[in-house]
PDB file of N, CA and C in Angstrom:
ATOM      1  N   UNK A   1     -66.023  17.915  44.082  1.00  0.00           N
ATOM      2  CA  UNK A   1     -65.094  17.767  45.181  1.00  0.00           C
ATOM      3  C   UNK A   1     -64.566  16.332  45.258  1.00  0.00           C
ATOM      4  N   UNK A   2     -65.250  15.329  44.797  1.00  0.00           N
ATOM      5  CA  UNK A   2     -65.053  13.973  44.869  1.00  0.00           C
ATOM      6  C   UNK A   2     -63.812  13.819  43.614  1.00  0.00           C
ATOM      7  N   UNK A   3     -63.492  14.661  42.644  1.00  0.00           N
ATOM      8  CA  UNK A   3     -62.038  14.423  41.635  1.00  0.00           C
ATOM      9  C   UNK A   3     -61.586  14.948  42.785  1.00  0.00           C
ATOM     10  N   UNK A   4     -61.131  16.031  43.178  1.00  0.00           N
ATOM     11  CA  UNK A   4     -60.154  16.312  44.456  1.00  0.00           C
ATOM     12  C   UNK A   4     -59.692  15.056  45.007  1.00  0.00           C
ATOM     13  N   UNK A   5     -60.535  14.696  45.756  1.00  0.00           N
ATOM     14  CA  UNK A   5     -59.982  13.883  46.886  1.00  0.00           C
ATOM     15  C   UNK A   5     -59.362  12.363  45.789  1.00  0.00           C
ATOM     16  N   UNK A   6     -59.718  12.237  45.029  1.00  0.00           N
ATOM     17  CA  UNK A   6     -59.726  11.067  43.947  1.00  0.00           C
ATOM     18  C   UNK A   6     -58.345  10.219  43.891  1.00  0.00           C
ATOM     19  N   UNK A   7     -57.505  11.853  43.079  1.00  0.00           N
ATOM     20  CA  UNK A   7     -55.975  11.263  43.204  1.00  0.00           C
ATOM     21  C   UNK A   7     -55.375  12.183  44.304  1.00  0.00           C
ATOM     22  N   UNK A   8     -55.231  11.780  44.978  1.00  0.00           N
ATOM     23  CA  UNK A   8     -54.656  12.178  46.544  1.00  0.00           C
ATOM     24  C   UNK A   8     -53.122  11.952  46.586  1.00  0.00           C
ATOM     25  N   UNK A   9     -52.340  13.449  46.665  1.00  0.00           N
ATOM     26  CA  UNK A   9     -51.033  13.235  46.400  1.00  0.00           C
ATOM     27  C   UNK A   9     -50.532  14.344  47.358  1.00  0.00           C
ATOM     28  N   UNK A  10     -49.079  14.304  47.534  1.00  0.00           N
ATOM     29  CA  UNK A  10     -48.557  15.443  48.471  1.00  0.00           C
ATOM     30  C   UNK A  10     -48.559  16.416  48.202  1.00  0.00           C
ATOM     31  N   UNK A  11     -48.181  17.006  46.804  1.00  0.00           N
ATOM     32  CA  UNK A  11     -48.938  18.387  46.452  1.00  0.00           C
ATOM     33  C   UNK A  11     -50.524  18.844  46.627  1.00  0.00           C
ATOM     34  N   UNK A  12     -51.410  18.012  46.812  1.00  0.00           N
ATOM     35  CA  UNK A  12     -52.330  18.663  46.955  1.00  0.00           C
ATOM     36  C   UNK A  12     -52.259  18.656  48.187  1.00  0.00           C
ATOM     37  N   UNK A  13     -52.126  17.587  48.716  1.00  0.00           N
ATOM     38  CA  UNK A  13     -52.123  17.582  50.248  1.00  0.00           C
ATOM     39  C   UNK A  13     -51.622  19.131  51.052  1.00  0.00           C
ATOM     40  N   UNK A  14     -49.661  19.261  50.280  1.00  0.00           N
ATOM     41  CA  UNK A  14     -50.008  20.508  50.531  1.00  0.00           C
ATOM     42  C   UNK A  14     -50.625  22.071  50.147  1.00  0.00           C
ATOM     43  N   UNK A  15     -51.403  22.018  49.067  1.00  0.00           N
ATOM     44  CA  UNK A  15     -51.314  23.366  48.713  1.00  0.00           C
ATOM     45  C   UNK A  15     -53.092  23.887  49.350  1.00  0.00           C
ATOM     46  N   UNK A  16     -54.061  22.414  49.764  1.00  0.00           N
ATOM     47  CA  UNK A  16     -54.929  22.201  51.040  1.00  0.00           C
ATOM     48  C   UNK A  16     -54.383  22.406  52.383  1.00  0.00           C
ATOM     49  N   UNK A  17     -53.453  22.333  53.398  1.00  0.00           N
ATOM     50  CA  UNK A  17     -53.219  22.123  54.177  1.00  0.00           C
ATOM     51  C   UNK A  17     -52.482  23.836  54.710  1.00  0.00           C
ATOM     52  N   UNK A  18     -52.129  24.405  53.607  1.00  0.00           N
ATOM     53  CA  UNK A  18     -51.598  25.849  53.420  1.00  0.00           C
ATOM     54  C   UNK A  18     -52.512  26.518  53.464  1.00  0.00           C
ATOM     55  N   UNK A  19     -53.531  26.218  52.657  1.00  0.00           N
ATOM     56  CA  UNK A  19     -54.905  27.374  52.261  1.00  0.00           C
ATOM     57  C   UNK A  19     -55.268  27.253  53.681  1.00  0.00           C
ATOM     58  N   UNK A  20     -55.817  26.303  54.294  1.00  0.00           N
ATOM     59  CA  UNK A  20     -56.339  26.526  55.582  1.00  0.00           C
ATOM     60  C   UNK A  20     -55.755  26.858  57.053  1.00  0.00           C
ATOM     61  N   UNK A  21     -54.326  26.881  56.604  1.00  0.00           N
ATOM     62  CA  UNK A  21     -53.457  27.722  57.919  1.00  0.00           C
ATOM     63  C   UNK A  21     -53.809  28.804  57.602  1.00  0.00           C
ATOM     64  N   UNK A  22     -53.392  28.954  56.194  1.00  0.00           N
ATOM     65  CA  UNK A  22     -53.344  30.469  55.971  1.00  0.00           C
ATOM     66  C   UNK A  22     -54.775  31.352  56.472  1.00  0.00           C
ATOM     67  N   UNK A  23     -55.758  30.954  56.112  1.00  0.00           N
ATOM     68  CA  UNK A  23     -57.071  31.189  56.225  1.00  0.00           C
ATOM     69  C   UNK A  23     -57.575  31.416  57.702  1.00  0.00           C
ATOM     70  N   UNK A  24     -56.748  30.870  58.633  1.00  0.00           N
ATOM     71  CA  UNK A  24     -56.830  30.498  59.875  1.00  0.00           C
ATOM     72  C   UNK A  24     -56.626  31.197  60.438  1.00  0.00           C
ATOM     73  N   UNK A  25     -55.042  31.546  60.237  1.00  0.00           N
ATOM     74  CA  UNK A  25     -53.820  32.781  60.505  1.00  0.00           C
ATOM     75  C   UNK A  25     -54.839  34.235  60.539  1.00  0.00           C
ATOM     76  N   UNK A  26     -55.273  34.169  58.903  1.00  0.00           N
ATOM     77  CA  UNK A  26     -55.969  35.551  58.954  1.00  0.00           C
ATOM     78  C   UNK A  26     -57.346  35.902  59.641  1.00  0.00           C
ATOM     79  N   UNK A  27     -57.944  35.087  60.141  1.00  0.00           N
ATOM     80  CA  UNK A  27     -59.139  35.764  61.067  1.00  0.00           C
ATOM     81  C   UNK A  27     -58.294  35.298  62.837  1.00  0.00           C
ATOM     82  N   UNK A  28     -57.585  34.561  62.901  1.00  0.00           N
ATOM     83  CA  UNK A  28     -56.948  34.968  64.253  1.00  0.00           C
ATOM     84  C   UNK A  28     -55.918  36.231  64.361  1.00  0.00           C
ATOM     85  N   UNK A  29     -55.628  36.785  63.259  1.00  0.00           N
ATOM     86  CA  UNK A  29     -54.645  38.011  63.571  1.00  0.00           C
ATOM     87  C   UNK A  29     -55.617  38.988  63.776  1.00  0.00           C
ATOM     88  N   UNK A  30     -56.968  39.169  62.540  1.00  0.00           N
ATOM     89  CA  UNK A  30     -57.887  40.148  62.660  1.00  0.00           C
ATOM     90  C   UNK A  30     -58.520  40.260  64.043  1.00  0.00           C
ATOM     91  N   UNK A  31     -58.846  38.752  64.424  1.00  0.00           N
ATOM     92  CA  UNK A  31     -60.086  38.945  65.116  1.00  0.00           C
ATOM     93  C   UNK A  31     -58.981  39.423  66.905  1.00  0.00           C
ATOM     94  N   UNK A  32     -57.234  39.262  67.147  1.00  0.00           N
ATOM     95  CA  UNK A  32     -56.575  39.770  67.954  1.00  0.00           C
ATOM     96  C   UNK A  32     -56.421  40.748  68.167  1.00  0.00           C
ATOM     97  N   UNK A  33     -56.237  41.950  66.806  1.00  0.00           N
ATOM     98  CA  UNK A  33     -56.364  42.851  66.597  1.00  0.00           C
ATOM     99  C   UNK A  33     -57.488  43.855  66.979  1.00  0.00           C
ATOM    100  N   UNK A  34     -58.413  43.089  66.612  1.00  0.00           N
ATOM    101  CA  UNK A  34     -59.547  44.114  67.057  1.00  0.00           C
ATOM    102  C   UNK A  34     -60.016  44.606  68.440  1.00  0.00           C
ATOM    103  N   UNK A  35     -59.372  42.676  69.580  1.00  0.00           N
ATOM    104  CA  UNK A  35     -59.482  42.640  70.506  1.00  0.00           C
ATOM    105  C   UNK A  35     -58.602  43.507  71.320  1.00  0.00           C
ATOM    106  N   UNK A  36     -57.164  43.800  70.900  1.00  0.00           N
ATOM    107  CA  UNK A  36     -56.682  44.383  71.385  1.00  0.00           C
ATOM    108  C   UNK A  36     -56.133  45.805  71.177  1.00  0.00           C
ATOM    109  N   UNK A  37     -56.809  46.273  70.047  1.00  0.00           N
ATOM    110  CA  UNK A  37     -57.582  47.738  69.692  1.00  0.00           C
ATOM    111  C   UNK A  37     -59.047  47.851  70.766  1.00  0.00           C
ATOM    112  N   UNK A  38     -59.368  46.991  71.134  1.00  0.00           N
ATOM    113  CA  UNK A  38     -60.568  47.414  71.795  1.00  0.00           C
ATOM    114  C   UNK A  38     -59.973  47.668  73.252  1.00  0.00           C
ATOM    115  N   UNK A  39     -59.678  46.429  73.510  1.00  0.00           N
ATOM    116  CA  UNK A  39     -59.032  46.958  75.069  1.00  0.00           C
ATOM    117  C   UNK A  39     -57.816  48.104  75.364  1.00  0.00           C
ATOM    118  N   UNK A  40     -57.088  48.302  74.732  1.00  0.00           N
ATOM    119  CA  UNK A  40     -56.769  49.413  74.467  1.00  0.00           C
ATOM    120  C   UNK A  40     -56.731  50.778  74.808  1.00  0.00           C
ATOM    121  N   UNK A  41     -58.383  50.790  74.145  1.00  0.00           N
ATOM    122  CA  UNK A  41     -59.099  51.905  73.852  1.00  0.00           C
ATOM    123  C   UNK A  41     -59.706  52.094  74.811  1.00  0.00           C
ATOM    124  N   UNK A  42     -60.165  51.226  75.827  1.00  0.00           N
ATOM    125  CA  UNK A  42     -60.429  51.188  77.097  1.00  0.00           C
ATOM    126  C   UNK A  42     -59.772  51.568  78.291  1.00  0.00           C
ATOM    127  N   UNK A  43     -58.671  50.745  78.174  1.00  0.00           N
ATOM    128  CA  UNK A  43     -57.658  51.252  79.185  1.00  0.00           C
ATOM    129  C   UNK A  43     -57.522  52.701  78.707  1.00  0.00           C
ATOM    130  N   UNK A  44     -57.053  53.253  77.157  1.00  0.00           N
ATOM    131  CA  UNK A  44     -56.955  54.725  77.544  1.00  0.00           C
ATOM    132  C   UNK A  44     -57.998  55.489  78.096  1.00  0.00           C
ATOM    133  N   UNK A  45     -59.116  55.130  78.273  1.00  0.00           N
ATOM    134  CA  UNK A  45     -60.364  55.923  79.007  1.00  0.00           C
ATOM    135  C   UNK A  45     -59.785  56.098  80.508  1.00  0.00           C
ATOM    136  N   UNK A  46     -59.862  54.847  80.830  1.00  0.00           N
ATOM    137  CA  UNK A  46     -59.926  54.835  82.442  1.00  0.00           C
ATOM    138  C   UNK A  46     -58.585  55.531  82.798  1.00  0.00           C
ATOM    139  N   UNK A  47     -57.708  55.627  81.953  1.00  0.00           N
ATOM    140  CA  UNK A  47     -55.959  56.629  82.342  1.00  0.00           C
ATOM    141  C   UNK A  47     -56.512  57.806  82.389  1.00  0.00           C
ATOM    142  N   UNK A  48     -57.431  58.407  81.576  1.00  0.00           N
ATOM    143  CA  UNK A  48     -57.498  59.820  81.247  1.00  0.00           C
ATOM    144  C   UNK A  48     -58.598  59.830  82.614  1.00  0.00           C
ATOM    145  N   UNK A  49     -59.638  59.205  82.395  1.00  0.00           N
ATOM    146  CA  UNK A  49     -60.763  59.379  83.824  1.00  0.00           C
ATOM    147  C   UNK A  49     -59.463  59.471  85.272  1.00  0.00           C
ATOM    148  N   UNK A  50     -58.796  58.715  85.611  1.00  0.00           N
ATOM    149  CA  UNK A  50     -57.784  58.401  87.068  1.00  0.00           C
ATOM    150  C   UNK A  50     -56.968  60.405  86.628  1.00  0.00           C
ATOM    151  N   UNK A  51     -56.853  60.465  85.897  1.00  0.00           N
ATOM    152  CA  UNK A  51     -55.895  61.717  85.723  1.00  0.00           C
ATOM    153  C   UNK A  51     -56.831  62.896  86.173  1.00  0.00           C
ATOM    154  N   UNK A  52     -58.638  62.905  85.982  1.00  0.00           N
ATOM    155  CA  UNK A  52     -59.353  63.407  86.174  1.00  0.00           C
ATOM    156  C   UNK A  52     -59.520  64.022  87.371  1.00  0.00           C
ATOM    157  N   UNK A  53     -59.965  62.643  88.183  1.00  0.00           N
ATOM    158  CA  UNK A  53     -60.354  62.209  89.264  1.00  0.00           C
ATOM    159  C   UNK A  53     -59.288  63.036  90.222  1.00  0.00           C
ATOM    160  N   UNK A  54     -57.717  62.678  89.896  1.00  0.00           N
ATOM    161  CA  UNK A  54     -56.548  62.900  90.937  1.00  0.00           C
ATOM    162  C   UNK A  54     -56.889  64.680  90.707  1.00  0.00           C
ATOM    163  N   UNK A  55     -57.213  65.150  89.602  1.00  0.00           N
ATOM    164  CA  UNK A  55     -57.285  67.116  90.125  1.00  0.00           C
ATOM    165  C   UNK A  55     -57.951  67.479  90.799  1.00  0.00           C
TER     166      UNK A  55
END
């Protein structure tokens, strides 16, 4: 890891600085996703329970 950092130039700079948005990006889309597949899935409970309840 110490050649990496060695010659330090703007291409690496960016093709480091990409990997870890990118990397970033993808467990905040997953981990939104799941969150809002979960709640969701919740709220459709409690619609169908209130639809219950009102017969």
């Amino acid at each position: 890891m110490k050649n990496f950092f060695a010659n330090w130039n703007y291409k690496k700079h960016a093709k480091f600085v990409t990997a870890i948005y990118a990397v970033l990006y993808a467990i905040d889309m997953t981990f939104t996703y799941c969150l809002i597949k979960k709640l969701n899935k919740n709220d459709w409970k409690l619609k169908c329970n209130c639809k219950k309840q009102a017969e």
